[in-house]
PDB file of N, CA and C in Angstrom:
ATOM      1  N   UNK A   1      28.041  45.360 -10.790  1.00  0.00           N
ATOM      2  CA  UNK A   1      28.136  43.916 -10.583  1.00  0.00           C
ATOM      3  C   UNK A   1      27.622  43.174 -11.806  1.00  0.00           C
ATOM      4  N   UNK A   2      27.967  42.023 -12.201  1.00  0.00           N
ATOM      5  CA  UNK A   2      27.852  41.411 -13.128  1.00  0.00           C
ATOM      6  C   UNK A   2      26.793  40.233 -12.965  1.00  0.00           C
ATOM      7  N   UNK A   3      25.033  40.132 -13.544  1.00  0.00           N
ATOM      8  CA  UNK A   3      24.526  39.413 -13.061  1.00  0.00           C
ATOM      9  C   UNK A   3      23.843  37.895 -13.835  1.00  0.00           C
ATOM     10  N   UNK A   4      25.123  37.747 -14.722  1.00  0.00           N
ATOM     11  CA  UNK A   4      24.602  36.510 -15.487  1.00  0.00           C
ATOM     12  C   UNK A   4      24.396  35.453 -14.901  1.00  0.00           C
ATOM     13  N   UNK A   5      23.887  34.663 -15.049  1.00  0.00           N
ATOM     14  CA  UNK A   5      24.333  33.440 -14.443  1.00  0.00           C
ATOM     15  C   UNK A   5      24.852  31.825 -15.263  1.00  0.00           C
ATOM     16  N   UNK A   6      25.219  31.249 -14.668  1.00  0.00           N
ATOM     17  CA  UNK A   6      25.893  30.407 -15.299  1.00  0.00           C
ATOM     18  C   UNK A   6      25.980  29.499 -15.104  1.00  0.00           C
ATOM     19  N   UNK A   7      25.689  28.069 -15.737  1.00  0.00           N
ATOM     20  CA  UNK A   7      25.745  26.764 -15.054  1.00  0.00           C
ATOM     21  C   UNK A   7      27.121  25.720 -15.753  1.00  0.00           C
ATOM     22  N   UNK A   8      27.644  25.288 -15.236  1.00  0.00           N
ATOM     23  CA  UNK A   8      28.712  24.020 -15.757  1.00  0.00           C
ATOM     24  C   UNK A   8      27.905  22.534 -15.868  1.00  0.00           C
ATOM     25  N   UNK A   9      27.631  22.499 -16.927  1.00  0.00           N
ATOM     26  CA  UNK A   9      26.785  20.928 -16.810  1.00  0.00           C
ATOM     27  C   UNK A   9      27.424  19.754 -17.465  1.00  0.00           C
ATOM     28  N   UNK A  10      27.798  18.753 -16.857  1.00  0.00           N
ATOM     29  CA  UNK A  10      28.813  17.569 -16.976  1.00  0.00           C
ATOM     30  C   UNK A  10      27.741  16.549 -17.223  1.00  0.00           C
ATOM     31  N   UNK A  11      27.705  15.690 -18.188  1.00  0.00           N
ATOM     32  CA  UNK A  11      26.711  15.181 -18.779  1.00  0.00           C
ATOM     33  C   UNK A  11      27.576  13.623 -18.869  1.00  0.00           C
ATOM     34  N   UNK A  12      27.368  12.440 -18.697  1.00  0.00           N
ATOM     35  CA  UNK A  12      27.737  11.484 -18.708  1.00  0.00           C
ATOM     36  C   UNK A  12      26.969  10.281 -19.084  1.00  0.00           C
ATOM     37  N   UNK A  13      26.886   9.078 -19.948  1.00  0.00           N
ATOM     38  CA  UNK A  13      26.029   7.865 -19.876  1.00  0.00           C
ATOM     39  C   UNK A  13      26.142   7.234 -18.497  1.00  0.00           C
ATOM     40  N   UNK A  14      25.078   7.048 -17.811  1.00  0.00           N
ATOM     41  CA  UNK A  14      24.808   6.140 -16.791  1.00  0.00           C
ATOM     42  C   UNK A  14      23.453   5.260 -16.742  1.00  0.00           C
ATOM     43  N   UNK A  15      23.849   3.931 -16.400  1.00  0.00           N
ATOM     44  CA  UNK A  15      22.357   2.966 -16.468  1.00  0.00           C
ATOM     45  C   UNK A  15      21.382   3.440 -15.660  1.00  0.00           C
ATOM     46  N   UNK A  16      20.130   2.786 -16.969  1.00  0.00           N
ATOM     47  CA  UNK A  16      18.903   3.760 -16.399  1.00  0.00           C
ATOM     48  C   UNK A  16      18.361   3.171 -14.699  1.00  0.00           C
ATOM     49  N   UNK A  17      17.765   3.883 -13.773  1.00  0.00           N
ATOM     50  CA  UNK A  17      17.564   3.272 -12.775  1.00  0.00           C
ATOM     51  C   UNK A  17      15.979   3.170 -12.489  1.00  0.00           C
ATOM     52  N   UNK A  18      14.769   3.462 -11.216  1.00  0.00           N
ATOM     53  CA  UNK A  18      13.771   3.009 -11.731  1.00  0.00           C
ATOM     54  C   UNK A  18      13.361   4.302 -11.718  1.00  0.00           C
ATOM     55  N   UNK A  19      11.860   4.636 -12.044  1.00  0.00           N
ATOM     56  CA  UNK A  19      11.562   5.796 -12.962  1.00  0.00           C
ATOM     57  C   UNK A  19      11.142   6.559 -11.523  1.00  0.00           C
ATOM     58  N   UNK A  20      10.404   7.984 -11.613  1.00  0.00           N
ATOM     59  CA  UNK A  20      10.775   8.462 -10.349  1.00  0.00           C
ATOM     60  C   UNK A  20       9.003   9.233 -10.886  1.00  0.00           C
ATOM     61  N   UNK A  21       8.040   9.532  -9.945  1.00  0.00           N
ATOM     62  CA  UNK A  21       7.298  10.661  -9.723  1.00  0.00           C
ATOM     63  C   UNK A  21       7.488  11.764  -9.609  1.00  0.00           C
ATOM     64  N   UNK A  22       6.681  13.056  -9.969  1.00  0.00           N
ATOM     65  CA  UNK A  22       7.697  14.444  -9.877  1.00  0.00           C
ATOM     66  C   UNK A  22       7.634  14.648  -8.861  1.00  0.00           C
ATOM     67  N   UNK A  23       6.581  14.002  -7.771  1.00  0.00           N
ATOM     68  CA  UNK A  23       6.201  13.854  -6.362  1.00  0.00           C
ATOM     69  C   UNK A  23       7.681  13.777  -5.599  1.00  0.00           C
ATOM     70  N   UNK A  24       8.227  12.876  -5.993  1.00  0.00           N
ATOM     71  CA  UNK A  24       9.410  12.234  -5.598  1.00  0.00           C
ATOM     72  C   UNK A  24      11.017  13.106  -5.609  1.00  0.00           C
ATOM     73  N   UNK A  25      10.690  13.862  -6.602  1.00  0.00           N
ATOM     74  CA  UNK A  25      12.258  14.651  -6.490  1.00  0.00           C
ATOM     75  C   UNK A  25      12.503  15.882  -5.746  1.00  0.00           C
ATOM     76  N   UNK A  26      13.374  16.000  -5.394  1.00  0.00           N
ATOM     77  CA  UNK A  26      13.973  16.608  -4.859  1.00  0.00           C
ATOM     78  C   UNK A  26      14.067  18.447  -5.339  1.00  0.00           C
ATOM     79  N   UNK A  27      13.616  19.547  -4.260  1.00  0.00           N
ATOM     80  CA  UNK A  27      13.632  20.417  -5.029  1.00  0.00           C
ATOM     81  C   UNK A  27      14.885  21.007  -6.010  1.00  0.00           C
ATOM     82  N   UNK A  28      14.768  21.828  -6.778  1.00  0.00           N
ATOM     83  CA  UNK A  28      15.897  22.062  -7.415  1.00  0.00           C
ATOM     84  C   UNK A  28      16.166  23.802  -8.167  1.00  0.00           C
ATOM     85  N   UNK A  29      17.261  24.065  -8.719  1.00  0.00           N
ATOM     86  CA  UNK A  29      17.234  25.301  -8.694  1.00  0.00           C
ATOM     87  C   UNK A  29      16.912  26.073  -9.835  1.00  0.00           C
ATOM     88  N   UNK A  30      17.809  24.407 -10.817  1.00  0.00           N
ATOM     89  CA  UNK A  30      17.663  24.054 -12.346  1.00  0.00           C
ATOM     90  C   UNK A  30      16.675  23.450 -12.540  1.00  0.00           C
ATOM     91  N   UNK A  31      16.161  24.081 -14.103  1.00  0.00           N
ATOM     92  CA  UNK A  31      15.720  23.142 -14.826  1.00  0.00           C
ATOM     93  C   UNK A  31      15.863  21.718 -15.036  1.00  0.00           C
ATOM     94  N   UNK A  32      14.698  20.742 -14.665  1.00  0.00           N
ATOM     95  CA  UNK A  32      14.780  19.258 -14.443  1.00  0.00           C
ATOM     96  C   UNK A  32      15.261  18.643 -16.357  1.00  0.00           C
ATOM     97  N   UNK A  33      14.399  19.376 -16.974  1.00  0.00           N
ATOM     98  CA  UNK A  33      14.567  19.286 -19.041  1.00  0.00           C
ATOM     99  C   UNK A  33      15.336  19.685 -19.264  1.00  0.00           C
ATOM    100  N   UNK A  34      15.733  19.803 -20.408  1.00  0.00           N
ATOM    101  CA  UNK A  34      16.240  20.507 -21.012  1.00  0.00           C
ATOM    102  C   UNK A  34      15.859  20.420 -23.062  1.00  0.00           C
ATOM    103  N   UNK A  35      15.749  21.165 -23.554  1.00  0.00           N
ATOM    104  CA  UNK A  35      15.518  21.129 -25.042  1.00  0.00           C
ATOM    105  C   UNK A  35      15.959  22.011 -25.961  1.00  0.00           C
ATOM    106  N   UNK A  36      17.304  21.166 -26.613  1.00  0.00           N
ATOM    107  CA  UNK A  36      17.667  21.762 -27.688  1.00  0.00           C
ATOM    108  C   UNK A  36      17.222  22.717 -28.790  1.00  0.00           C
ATOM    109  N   UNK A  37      17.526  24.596 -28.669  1.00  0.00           N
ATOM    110  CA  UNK A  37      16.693  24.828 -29.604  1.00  0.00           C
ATOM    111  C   UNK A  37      17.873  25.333 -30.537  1.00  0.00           C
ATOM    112  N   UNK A  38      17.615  26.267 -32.145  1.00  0.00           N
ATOM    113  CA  UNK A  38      18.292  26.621 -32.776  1.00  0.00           C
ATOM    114  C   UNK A  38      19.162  28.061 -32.339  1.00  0.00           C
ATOM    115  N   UNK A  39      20.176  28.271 -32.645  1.00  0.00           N
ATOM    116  CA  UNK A  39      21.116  29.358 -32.491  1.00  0.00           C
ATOM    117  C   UNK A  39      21.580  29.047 -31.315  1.00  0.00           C
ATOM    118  N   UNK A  40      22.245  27.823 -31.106  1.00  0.00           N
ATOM    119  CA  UNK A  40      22.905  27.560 -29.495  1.00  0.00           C
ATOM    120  C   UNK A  40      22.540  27.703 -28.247  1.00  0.00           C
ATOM    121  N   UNK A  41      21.048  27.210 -28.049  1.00  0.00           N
ATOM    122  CA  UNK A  41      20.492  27.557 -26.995  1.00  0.00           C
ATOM    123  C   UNK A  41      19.606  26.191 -26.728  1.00  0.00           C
ATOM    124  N   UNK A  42      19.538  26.581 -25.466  1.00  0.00           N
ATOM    125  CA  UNK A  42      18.555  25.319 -24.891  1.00  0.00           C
ATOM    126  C   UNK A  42      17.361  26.434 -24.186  1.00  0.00           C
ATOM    127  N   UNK A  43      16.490  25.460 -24.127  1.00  0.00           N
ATOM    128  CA  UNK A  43      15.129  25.870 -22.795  1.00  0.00           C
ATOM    129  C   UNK A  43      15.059  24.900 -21.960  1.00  0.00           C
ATOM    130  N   UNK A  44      14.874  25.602 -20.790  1.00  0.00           N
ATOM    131  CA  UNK A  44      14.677  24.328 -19.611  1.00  0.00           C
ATOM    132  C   UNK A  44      13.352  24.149 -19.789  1.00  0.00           C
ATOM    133  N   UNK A  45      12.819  23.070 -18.647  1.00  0.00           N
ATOM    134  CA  UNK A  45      11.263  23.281 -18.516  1.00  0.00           C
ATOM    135  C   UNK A  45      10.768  24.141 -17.436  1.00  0.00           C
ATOM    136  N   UNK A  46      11.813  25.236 -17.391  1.00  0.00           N
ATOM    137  CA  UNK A  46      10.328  26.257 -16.711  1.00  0.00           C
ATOM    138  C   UNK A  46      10.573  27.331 -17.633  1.00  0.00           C
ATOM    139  N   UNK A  47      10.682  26.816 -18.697  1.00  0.00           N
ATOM    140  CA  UNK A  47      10.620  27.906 -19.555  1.00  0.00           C
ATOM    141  C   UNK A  47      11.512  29.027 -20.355  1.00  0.00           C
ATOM    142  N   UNK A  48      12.822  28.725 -19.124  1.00  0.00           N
ATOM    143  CA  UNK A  48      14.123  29.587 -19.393  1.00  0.00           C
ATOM    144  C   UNK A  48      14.919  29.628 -20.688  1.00  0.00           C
ATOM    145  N   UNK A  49      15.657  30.388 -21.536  1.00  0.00           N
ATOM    146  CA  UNK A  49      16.376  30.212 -22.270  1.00  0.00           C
ATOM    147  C   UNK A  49      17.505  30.569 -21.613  1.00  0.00           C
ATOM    148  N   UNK A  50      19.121  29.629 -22.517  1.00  0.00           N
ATOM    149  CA  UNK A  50      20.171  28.914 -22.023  1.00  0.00           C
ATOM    150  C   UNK A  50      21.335  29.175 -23.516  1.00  0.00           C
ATOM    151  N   UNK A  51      22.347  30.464 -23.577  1.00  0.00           N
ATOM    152  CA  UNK A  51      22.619  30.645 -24.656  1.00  0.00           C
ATOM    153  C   UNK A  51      23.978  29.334 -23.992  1.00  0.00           C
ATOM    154  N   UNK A  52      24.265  28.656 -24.987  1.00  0.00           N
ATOM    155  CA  UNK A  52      25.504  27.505 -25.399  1.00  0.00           C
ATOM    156  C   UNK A  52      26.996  28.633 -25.208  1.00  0.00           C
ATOM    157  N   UNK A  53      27.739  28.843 -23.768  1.00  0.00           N
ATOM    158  CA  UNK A  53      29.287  29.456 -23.987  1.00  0.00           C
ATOM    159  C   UNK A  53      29.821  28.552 -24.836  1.00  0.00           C
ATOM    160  N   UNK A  54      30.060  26.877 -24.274  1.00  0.00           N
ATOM    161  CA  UNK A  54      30.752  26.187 -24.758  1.00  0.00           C
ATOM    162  C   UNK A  54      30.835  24.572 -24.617  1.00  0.00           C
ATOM    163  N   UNK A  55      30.936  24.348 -25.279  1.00  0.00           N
ATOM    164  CA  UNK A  55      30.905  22.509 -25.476  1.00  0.00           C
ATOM    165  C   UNK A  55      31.623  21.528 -25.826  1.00  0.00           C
ATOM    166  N   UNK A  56      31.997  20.704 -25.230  1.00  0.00           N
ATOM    167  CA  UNK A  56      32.707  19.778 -25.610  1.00  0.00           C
ATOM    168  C   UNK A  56      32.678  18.214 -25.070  1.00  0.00           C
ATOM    169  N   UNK A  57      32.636  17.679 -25.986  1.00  0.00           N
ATOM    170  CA  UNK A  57      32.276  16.107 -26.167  1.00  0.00           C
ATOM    171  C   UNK A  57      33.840  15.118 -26.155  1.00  0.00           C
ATOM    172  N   UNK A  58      34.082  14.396 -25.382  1.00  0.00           N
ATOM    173  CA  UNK A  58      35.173  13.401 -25.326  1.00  0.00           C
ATOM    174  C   UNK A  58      34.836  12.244 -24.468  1.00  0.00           C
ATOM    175  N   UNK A  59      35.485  11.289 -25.555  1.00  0.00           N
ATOM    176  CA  UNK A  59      35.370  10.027 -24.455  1.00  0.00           C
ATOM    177  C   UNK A  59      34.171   9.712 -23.621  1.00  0.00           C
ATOM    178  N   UNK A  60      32.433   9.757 -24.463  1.00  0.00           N
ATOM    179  CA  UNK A  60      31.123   9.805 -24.032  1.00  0.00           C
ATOM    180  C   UNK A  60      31.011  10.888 -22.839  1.00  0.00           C
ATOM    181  N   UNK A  61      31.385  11.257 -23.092  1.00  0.00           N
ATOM    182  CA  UNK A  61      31.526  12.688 -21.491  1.00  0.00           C
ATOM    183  C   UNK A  61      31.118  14.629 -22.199  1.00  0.00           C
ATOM    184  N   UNK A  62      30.335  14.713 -21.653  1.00  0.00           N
ATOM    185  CA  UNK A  62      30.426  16.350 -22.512  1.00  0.00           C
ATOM    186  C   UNK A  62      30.105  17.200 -21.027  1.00  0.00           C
ATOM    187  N   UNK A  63      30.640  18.275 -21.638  1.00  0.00           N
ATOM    188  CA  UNK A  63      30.806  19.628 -20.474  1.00  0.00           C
ATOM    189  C   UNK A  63      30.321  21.098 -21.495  1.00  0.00           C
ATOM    190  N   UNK A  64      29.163  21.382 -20.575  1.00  0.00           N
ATOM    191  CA  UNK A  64      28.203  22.378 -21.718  1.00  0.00           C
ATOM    192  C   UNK A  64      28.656  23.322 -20.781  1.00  0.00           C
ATOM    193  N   UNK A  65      29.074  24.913 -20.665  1.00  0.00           N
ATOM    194  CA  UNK A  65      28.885  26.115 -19.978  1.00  0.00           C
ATOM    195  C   UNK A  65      27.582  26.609 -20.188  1.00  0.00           C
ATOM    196  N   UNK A  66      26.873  26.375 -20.175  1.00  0.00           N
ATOM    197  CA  UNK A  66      25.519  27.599 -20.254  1.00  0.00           C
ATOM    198  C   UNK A  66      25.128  29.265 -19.093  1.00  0.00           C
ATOM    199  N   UNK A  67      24.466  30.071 -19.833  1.00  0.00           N
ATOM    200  CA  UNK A  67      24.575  31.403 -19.427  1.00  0.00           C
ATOM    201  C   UNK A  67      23.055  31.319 -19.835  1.00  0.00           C
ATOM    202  N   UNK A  68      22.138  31.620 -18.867  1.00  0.00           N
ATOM    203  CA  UNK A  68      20.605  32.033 -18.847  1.00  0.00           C
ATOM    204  C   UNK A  68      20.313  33.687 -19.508  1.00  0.00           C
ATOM    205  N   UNK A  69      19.743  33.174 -20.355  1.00  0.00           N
ATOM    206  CA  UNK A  69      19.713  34.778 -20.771  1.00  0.00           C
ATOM    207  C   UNK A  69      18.569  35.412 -20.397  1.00  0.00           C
ATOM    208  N   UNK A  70      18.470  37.062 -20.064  1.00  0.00           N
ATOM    209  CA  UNK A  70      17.668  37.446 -19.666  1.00  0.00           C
ATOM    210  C   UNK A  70      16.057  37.649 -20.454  1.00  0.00           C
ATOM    211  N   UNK A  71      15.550  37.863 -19.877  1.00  0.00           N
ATOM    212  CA  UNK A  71      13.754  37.707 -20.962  1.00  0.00           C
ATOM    213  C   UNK A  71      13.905  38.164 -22.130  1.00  0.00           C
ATOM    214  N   UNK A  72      14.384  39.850 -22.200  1.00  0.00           N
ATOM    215  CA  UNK A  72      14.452  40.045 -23.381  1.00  0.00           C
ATOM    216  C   UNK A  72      14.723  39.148 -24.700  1.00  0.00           C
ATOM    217  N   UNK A  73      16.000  38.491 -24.596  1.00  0.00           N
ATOM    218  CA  UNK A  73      16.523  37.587 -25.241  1.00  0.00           C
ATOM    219  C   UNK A  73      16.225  36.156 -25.208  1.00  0.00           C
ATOM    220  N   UNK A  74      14.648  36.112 -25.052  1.00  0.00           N
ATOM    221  CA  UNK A  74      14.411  34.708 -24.500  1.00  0.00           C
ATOM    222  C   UNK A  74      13.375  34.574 -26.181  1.00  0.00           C
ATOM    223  N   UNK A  75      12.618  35.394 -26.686  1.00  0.00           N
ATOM    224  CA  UNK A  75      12.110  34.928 -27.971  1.00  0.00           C
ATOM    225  C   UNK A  75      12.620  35.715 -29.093  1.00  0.00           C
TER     226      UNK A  75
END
């Protein structure tokens, strides 16, 4: 079985609304951050690394594939 995992993340400008407590959100499965690092990868904030399948930007709209890579490949 094949156990990558994989997220489709659709990224859009929307007006800001009012600010939220971490008290306040909602649990989740993903990473709430995210931070751009070098060699096509992101880290969430719990720490995860996120190798970049694919990206694309149109019309203020982008659609990232990301694939969590396993620890090894995390430093």
């Amino acid at each position: 079985t094949d156990s990558r995992f994989q997220v489709l993340m659709h990224q859009e400008d929307v007006p800001l609304g009012e600010p939220m407590r971490p008290s306040q959100l909602l649990p989740c499965l993903l990473p709430l951050m995210w931070q751009l690092y070098p060699q096509r990868r992101y880290r969430g904030s719990d720490s995860s690394f996120w190798h970049i399948v694919y990206h694309v930007k149109f019309s203020g709209m982008e659609d990232m594939l990301l694939e969590r890579l396993p620890r090894l490949e995390r430093e």
